[in-house]
PDB file of N, CA and C in Angstrom:
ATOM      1  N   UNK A   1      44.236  44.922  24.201  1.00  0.00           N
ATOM      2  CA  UNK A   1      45.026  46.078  23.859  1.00  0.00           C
ATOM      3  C   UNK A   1      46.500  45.844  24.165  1.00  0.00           C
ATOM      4  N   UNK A   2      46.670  45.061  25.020  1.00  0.00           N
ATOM      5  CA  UNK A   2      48.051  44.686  25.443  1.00  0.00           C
ATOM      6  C   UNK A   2      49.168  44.238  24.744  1.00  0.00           C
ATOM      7  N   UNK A   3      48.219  43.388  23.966  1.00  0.00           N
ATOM      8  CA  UNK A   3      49.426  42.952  22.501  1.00  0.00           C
ATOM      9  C   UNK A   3      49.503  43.642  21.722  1.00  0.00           C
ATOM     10  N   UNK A   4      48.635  44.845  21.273  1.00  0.00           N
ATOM     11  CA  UNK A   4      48.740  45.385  20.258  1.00  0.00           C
ATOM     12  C   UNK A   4      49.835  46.317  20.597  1.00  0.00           C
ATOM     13  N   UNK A   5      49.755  46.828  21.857  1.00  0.00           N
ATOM     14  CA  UNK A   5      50.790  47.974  22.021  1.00  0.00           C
ATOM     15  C   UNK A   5      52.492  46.902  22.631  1.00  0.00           C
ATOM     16  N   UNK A   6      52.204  46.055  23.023  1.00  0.00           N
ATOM     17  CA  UNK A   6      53.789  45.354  22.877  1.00  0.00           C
ATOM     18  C   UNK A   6      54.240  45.239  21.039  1.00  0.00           C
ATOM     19  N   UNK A   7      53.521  45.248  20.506  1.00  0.00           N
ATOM     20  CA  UNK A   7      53.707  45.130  18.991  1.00  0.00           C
ATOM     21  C   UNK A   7      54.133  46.498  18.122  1.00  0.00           C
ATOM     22  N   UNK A   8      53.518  47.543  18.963  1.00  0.00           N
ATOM     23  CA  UNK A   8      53.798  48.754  18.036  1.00  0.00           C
ATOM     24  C   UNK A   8      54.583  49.533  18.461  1.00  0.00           C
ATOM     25  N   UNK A   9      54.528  49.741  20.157  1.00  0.00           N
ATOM     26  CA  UNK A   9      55.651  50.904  20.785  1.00  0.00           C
ATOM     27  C   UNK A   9      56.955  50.576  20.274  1.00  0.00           C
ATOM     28  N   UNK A  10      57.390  49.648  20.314  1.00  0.00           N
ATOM     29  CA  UNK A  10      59.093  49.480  19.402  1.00  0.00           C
ATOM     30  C   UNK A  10      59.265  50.426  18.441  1.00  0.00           C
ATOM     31  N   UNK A  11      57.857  50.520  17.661  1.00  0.00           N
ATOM     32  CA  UNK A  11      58.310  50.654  15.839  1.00  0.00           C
ATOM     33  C   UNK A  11      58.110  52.068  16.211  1.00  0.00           C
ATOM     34  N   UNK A  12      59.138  53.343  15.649  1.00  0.00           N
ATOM     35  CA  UNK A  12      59.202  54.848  15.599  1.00  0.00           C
ATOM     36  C   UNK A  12      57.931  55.673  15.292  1.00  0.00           C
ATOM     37  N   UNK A  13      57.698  56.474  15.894  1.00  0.00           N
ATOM     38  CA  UNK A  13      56.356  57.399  14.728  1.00  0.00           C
ATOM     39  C   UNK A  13      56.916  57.939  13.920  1.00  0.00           C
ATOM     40  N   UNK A  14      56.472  57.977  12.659  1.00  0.00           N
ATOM     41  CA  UNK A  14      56.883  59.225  11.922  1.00  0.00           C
ATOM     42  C   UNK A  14      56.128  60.366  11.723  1.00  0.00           C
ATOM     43  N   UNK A  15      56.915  61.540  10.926  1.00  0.00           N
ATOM     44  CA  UNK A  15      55.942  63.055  10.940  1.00  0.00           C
ATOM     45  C   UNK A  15      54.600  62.666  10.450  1.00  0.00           C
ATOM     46  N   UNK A  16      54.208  61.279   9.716  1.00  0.00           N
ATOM     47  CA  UNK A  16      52.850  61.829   9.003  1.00  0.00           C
ATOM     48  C   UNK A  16      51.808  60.609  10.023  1.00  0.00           C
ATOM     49  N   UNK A  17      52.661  60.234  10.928  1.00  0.00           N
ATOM     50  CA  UNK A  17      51.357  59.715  11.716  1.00  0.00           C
ATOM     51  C   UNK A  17      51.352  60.442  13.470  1.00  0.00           C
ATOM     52  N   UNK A  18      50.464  59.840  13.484  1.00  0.00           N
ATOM     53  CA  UNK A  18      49.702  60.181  15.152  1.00  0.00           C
ATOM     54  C   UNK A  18      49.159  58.611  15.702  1.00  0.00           C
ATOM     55  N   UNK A  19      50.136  58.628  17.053  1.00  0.00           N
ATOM     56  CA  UNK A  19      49.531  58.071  17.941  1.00  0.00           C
ATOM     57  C   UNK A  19      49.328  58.724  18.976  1.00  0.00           C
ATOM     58  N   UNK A  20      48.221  57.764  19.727  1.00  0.00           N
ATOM     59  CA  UNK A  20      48.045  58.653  21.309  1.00  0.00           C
ATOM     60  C   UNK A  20      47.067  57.363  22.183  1.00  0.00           C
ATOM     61  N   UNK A  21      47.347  57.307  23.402  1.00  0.00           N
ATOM     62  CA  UNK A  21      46.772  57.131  24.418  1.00  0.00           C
ATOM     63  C   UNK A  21      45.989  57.410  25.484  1.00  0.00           C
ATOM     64  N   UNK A  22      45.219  57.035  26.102  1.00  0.00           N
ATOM     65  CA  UNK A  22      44.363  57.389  27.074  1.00  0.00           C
ATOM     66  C   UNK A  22      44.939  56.617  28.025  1.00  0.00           C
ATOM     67  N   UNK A  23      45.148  57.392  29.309  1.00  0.00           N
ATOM     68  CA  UNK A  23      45.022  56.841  30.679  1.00  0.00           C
ATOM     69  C   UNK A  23      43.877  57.046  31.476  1.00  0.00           C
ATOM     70  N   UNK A  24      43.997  56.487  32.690  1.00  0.00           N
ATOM     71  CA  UNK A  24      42.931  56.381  33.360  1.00  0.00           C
ATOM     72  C   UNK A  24      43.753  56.121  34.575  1.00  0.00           C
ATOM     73  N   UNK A  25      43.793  56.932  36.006  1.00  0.00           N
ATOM     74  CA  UNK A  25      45.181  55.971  36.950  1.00  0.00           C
ATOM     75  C   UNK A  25      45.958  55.247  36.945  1.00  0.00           C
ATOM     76  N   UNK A  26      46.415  55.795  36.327  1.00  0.00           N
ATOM     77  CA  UNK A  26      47.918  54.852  35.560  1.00  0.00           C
ATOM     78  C   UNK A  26      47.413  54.038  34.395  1.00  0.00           C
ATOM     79  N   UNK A  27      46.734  53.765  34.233  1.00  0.00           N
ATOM     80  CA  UNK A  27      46.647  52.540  32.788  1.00  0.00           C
ATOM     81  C   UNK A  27      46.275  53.170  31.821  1.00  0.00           C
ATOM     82  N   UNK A  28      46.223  52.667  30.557  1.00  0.00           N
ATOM     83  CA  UNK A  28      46.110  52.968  29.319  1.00  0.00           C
ATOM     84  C   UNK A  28      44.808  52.446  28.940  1.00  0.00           C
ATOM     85  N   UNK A  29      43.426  53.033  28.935  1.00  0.00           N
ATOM     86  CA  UNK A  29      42.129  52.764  28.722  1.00  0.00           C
ATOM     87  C   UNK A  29      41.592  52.580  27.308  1.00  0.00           C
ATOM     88  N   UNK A  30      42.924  53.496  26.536  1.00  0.00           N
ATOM     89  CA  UNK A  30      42.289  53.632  25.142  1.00  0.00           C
ATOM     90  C   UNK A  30      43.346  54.239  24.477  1.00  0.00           C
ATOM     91  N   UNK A  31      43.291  54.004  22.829  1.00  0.00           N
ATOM     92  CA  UNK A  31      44.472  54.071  21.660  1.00  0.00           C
ATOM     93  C   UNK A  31      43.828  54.665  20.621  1.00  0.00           C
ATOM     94  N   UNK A  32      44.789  55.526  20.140  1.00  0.00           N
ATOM     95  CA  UNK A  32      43.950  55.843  18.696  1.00  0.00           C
ATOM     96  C   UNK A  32      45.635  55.956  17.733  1.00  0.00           C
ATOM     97  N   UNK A  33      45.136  55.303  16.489  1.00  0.00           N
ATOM     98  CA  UNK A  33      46.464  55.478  15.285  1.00  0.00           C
ATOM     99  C   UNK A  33      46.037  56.399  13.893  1.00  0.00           C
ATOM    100  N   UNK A  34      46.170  56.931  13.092  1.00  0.00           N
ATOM    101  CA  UNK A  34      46.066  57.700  12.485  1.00  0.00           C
ATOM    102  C   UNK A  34      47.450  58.493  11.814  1.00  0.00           C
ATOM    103  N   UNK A  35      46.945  57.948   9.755  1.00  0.00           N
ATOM    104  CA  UNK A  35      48.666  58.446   9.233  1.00  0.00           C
ATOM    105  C   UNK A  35      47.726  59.943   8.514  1.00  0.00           C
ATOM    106  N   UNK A  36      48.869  60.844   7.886  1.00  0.00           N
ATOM    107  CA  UNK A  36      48.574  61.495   7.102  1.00  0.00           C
ATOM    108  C   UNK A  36      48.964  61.318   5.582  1.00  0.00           C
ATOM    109  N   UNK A  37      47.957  61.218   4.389  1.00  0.00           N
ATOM    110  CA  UNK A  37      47.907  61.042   3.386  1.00  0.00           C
ATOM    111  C   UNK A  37      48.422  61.871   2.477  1.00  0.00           C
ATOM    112  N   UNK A  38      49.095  62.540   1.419  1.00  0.00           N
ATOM    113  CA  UNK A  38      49.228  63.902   0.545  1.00  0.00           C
ATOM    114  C   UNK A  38      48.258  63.661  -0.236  1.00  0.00           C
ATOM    115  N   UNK A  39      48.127  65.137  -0.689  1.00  0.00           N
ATOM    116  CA  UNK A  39      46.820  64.834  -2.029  1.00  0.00           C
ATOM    117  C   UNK A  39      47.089  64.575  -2.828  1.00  0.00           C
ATOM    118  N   UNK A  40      46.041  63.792  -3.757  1.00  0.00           N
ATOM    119  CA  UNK A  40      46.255  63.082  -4.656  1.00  0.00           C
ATOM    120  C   UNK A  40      46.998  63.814  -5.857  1.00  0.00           C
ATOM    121  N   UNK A  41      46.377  65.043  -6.543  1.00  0.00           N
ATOM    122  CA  UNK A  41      46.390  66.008  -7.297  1.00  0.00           C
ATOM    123  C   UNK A  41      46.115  66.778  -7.773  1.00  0.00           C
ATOM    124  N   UNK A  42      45.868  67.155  -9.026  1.00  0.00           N
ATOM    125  CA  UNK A  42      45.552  68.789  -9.084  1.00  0.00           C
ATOM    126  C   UNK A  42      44.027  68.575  -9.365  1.00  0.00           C
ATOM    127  N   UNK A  43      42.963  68.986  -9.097  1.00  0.00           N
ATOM    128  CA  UNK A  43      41.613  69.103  -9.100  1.00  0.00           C
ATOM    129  C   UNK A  43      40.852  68.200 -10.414  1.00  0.00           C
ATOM    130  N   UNK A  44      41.625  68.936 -11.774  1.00  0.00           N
ATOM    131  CA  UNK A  44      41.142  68.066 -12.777  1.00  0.00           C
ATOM    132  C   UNK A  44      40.974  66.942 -13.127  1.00  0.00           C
ATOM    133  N   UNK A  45      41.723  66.339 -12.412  1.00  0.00           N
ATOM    134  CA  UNK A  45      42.347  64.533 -12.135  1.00  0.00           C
ATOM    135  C   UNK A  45      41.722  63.935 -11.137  1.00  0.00           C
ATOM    136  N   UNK A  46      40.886  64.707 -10.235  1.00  0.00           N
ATOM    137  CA  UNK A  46      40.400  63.817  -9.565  1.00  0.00           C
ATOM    138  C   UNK A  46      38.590  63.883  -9.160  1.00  0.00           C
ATOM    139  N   UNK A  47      37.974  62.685  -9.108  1.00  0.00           N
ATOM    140  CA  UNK A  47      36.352  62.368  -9.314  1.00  0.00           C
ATOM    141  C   UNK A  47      36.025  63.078  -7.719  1.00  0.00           C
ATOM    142  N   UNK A  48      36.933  63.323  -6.922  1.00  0.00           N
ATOM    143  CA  UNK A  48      36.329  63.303  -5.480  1.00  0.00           C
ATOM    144  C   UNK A  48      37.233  64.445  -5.435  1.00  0.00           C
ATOM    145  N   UNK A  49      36.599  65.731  -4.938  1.00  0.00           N
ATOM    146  CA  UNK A  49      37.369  67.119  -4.758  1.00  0.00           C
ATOM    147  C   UNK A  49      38.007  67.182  -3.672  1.00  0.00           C
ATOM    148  N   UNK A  50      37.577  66.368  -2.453  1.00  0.00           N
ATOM    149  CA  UNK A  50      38.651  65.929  -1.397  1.00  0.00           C
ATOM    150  C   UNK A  50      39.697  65.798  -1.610  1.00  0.00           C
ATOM    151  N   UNK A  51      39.865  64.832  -2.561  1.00  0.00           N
ATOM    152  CA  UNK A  51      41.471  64.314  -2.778  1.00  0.00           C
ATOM    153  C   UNK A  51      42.567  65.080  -3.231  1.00  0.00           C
ATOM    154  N   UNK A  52      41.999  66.613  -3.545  1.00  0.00           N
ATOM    155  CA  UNK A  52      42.930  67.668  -3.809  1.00  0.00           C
ATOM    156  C   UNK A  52      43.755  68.630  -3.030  1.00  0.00           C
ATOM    157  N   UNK A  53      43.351  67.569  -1.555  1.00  0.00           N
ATOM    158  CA  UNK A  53      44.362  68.170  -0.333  1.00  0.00           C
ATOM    159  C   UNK A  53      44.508  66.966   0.516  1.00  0.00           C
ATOM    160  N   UNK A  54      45.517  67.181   1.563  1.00  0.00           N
ATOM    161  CA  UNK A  54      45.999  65.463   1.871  1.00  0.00           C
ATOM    162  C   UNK A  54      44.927  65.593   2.633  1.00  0.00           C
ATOM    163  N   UNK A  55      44.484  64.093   3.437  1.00  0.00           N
ATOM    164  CA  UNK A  55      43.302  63.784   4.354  1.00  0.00           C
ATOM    165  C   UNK A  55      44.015  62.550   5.222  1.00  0.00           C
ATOM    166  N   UNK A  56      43.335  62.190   6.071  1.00  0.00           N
ATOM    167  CA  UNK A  56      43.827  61.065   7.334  1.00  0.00           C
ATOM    168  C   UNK A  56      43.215  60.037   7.163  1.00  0.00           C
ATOM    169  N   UNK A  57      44.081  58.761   7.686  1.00  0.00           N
ATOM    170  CA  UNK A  57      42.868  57.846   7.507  1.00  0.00           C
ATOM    171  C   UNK A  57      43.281  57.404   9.069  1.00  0.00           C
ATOM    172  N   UNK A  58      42.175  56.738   9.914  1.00  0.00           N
ATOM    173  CA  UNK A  58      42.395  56.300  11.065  1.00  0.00           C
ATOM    174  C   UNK A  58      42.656  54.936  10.851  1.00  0.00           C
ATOM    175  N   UNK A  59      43.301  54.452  11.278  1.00  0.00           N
ATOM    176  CA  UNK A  59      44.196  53.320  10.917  1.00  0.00           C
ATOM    177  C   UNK A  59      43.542  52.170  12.400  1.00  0.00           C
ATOM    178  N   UNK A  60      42.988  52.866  13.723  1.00  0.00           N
ATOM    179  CA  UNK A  60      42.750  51.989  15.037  1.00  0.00           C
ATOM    180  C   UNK A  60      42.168  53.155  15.845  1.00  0.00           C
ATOM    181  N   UNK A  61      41.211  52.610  16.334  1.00  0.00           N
ATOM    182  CA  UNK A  61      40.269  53.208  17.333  1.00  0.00           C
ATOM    183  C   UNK A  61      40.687  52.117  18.411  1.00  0.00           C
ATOM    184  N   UNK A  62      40.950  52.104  20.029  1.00  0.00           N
ATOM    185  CA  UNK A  62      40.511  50.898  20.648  1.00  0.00           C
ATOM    186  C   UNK A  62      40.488  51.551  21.905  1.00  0.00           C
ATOM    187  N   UNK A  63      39.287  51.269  23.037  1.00  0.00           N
ATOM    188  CA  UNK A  63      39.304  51.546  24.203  1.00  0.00           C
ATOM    189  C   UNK A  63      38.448  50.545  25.091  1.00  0.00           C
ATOM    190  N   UNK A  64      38.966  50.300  26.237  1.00  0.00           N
ATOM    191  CA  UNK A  64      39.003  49.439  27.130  1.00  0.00           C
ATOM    192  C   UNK A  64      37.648  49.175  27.367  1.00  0.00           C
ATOM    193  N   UNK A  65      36.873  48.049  26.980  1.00  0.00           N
ATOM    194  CA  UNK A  65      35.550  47.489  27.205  1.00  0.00           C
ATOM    195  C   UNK A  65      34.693  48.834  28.737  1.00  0.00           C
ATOM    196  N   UNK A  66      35.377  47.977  29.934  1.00  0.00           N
ATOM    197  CA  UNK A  66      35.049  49.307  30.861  1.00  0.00           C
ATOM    198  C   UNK A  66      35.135  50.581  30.887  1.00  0.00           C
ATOM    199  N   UNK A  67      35.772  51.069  29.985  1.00  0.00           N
ATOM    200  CA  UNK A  67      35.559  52.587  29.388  1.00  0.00           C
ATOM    201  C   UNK A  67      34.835  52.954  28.873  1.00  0.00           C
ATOM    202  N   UNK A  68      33.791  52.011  27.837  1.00  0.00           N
ATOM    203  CA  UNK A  68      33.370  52.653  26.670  1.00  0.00           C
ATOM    204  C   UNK A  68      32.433  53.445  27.226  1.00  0.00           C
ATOM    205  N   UNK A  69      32.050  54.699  27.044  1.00  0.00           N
ATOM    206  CA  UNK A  69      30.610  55.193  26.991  1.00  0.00           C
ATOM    207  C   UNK A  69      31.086  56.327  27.967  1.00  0.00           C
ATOM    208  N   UNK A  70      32.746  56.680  28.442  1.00  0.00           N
ATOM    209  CA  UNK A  70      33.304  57.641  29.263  1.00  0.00           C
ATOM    210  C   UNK A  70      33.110  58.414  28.725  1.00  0.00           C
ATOM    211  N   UNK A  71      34.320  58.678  27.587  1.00  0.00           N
ATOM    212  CA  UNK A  71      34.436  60.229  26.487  1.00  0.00           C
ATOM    213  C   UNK A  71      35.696  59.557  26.608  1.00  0.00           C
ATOM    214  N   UNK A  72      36.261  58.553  26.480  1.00  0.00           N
ATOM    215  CA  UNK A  72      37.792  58.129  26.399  1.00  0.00           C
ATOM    216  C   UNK A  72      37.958  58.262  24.746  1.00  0.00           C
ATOM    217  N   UNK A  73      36.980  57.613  23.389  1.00  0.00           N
ATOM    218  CA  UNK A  73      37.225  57.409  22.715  1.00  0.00           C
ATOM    219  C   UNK A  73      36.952  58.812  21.665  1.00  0.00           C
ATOM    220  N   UNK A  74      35.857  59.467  22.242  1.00  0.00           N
ATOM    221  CA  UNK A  74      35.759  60.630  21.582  1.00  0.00           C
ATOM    222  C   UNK A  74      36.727  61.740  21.563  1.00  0.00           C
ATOM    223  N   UNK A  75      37.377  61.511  22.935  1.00  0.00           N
ATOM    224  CA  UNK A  75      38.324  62.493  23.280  1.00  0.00           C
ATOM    225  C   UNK A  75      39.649  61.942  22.225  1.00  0.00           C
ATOM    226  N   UNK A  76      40.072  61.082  22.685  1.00  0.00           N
ATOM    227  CA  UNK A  76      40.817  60.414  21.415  1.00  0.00           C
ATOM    228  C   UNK A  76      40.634  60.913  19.877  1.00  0.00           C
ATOM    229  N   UNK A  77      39.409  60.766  19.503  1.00  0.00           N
ATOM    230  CA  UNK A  77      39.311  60.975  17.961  1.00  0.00           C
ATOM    231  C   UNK A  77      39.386  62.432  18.057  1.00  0.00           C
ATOM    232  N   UNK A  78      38.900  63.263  19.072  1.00  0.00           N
ATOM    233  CA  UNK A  78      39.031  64.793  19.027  1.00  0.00           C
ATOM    234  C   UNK A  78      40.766  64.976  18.519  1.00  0.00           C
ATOM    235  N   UNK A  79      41.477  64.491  19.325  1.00  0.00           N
ATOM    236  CA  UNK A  79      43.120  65.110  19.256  1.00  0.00           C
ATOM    237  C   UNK A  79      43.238  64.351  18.321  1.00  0.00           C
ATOM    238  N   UNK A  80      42.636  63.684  17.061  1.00  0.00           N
ATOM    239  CA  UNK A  80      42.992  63.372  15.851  1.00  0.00           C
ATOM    240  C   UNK A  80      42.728  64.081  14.659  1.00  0.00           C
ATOM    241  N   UNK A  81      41.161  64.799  14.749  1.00  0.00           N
ATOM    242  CA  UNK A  81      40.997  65.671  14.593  1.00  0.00           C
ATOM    243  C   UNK A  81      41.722  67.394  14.348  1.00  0.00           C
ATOM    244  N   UNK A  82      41.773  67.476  15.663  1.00  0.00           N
ATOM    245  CA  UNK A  82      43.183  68.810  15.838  1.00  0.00           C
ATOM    246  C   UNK A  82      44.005  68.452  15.214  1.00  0.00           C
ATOM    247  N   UNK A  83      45.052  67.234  15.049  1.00  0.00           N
ATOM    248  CA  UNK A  83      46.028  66.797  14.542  1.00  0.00           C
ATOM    249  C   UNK A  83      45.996  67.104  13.377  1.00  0.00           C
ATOM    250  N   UNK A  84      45.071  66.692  12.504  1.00  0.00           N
ATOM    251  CA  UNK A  84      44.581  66.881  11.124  1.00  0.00           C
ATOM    252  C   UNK A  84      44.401  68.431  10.596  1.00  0.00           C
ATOM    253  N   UNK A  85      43.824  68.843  11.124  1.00  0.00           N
ATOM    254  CA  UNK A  85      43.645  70.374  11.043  1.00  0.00           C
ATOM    255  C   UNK A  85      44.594  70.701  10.820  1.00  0.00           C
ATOM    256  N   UNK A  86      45.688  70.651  11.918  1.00  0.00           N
ATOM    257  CA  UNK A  86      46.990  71.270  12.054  1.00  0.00           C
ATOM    258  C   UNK A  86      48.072  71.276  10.773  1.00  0.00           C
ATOM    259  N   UNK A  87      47.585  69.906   9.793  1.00  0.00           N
ATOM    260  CA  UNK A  87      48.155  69.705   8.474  1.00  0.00           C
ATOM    261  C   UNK A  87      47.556  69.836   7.652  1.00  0.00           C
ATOM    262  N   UNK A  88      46.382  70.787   7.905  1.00  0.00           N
ATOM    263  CA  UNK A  88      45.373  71.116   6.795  1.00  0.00           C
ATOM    264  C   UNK A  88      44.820  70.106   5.762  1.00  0.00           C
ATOM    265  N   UNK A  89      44.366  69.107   6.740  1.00  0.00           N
ATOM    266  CA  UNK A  89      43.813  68.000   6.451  1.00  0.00           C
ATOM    267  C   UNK A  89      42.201  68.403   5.688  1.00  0.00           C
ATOM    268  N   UNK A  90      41.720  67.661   4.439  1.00  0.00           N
ATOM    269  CA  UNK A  90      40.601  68.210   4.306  1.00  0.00           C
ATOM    270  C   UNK A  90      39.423  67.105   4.779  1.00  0.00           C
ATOM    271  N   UNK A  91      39.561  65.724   5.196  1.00  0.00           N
ATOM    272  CA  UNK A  91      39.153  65.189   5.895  1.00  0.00           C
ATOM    273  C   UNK A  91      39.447  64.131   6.422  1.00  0.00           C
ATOM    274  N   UNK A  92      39.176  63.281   6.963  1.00  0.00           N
ATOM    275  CA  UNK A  92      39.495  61.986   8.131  1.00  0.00           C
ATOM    276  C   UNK A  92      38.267  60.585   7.718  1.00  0.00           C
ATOM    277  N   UNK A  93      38.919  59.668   7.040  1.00  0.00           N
ATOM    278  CA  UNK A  93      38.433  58.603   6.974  1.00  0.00           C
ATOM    279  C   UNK A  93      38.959  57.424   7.481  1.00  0.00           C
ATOM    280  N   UNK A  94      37.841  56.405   7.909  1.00  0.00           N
ATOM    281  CA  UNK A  94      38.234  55.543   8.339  1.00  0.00           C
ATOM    282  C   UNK A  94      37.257  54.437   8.158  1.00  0.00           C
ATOM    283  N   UNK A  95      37.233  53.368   8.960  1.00  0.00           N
ATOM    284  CA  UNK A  95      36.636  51.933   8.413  1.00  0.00           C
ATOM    285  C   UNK A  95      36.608  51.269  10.009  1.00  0.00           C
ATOM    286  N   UNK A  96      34.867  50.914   9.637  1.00  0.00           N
ATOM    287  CA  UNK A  96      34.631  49.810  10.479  1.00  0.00           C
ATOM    288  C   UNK A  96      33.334  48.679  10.106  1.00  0.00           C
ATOM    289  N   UNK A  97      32.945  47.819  10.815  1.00  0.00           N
ATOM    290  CA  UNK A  97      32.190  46.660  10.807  1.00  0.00           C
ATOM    291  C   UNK A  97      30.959  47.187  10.454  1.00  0.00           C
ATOM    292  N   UNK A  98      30.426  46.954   9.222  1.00  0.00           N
ATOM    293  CA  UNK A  98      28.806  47.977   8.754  1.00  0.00           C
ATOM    294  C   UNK A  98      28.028  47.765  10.153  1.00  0.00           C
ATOM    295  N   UNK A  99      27.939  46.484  10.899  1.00  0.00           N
ATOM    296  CA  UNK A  99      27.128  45.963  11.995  1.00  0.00           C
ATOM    297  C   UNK A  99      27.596  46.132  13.282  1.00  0.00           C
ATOM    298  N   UNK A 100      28.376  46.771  13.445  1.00  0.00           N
ATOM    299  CA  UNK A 100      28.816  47.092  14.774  1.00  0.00           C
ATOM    300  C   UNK A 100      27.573  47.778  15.423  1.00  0.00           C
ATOM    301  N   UNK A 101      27.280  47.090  16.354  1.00  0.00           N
ATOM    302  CA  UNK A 101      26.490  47.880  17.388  1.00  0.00           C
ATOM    303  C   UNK A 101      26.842  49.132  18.224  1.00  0.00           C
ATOM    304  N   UNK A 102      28.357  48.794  18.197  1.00  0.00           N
ATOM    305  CA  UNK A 102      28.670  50.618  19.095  1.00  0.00           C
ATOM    306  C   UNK A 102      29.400  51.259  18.534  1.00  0.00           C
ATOM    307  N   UNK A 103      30.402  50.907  17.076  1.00  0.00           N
ATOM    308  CA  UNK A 103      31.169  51.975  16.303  1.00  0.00           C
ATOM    309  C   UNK A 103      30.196  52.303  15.822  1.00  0.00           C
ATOM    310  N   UNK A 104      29.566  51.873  15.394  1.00  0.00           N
ATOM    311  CA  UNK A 104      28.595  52.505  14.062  1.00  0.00           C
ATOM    312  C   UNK A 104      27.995  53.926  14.804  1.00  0.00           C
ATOM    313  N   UNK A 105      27.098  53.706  15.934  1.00  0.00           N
ATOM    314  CA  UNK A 105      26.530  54.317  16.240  1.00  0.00           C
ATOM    315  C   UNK A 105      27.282  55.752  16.791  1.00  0.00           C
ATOM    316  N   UNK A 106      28.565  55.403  17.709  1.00  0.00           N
ATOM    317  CA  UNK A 106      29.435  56.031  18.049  1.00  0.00           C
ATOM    318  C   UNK A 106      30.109  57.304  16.840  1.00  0.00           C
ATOM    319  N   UNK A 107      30.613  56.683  15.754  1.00  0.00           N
ATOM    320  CA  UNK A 107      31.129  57.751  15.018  1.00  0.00           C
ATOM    321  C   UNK A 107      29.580  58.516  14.484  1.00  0.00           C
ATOM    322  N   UNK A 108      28.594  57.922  13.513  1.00  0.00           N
ATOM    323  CA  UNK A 108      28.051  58.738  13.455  1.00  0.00           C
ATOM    324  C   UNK A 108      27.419  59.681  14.423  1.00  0.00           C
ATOM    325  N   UNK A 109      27.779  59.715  15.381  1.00  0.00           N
ATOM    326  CA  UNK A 109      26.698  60.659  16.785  1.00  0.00           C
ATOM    327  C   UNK A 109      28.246  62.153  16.686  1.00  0.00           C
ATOM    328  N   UNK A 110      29.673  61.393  16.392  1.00  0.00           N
ATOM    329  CA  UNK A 110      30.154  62.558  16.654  1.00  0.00           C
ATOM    330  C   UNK A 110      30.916  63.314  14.656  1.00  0.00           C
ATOM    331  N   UNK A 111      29.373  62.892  14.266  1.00  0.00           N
ATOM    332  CA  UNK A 111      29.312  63.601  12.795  1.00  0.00           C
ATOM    333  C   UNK A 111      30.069  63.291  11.815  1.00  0.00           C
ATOM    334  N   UNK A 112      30.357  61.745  11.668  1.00  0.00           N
ATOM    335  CA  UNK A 112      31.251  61.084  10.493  1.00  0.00           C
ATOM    336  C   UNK A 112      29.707  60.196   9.932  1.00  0.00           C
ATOM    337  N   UNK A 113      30.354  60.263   8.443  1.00  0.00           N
ATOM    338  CA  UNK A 113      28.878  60.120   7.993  1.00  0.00           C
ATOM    339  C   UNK A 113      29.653  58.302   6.840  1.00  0.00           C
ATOM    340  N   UNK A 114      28.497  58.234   6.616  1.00  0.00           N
ATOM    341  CA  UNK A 114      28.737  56.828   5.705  1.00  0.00           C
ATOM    342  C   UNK A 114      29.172  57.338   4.360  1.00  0.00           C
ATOM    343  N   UNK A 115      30.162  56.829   3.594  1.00  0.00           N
ATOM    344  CA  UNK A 115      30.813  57.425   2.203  1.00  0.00           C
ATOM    345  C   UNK A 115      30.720  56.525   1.187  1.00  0.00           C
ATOM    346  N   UNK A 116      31.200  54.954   1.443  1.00  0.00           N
ATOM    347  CA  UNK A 116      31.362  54.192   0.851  1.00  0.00           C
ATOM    348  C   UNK A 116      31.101  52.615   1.748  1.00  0.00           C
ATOM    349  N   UNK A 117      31.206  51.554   0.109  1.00  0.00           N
ATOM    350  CA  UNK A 117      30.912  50.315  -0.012  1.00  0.00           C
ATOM    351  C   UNK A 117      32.046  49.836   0.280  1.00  0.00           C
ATOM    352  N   UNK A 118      32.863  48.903   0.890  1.00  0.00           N
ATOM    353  CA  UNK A 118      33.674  47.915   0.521  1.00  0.00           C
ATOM    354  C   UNK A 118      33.234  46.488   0.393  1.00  0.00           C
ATOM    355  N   UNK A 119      33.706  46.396  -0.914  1.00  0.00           N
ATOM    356  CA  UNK A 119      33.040  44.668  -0.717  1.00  0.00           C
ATOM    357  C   UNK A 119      34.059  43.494  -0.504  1.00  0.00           C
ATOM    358  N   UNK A 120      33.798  42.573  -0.226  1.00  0.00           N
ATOM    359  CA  UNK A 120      35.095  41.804  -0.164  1.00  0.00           C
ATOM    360  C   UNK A 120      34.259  40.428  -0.381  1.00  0.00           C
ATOM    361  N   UNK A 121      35.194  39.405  -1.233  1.00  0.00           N
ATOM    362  CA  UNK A 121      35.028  38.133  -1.277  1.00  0.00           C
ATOM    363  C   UNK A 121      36.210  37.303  -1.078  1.00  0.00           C
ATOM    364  N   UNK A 122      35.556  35.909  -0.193  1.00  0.00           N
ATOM    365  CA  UNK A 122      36.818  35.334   0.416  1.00  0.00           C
ATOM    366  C   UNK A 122      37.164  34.070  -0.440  1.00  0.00           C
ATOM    367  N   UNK A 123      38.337  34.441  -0.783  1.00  0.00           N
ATOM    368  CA  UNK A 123      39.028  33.082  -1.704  1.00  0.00           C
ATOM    369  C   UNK A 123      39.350  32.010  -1.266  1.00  0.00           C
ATOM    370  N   UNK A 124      39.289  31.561   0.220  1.00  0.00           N
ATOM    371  CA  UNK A 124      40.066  30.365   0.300  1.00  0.00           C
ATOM    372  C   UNK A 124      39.103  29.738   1.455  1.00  0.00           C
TER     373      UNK A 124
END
């Protein structure tokens, strides 16, 4: 986590994102990033009725190996949550490892559900 946040605290937030941290006695246990999207457009134009109001995408989940399984990371995604609300977000997507043994299980327990495929093939 250490490099990631020597890498990002420099760069400004702006109004349409959210960062935030977790401490723990002084240290920083856990990170969450998250921008806000506008909607796409007007209803007729779009296949997914979501997209007719802006939504979030979480951009980084990360909390400290010895944390996991506190409420560091849930609490985190909670004030991302609120955040979202607050811009009348109509929902919050994000992306992780289909095989993860503890995201997977983790988001779906706090009611994010599976939406989509990404496929990817590697060119080089």
């Amino acid at each position: 986590m250490a490099a990631t946040f020597e890498r990002i605290l420099p760069t400004p937030v702006r109004p349409e994102q959210c960062r935030l941290v977790a401490e723990a006695s002084g240290e920083v246990v856990g990170y969450i990033a998250a921008r806000l999207h506008a909607a796409a457009g007007p209803p007729e134009g779009q296949f997914d009725r979501d997209r007719t109001r802006s939504s979030v995408w979480g951009d980084a989940l990360m909390v400290r190996a010895s944390d996991h399984r506190r409420g560091v990371g849930s609490t985190l995604l909670e004030a991302v949550e609120d955040w979202a609300m607050s811009r009348d977000a109509a929902t919050i997507e994000l992306d992780t490892f289909a095989r993860s043994p503890l995201s997977v299980p983790f988001y779906e327990r706090l009611g994010y559900q599976r939406h989509a495929i990404v496929f990817r093939k590697r060119l080089t």
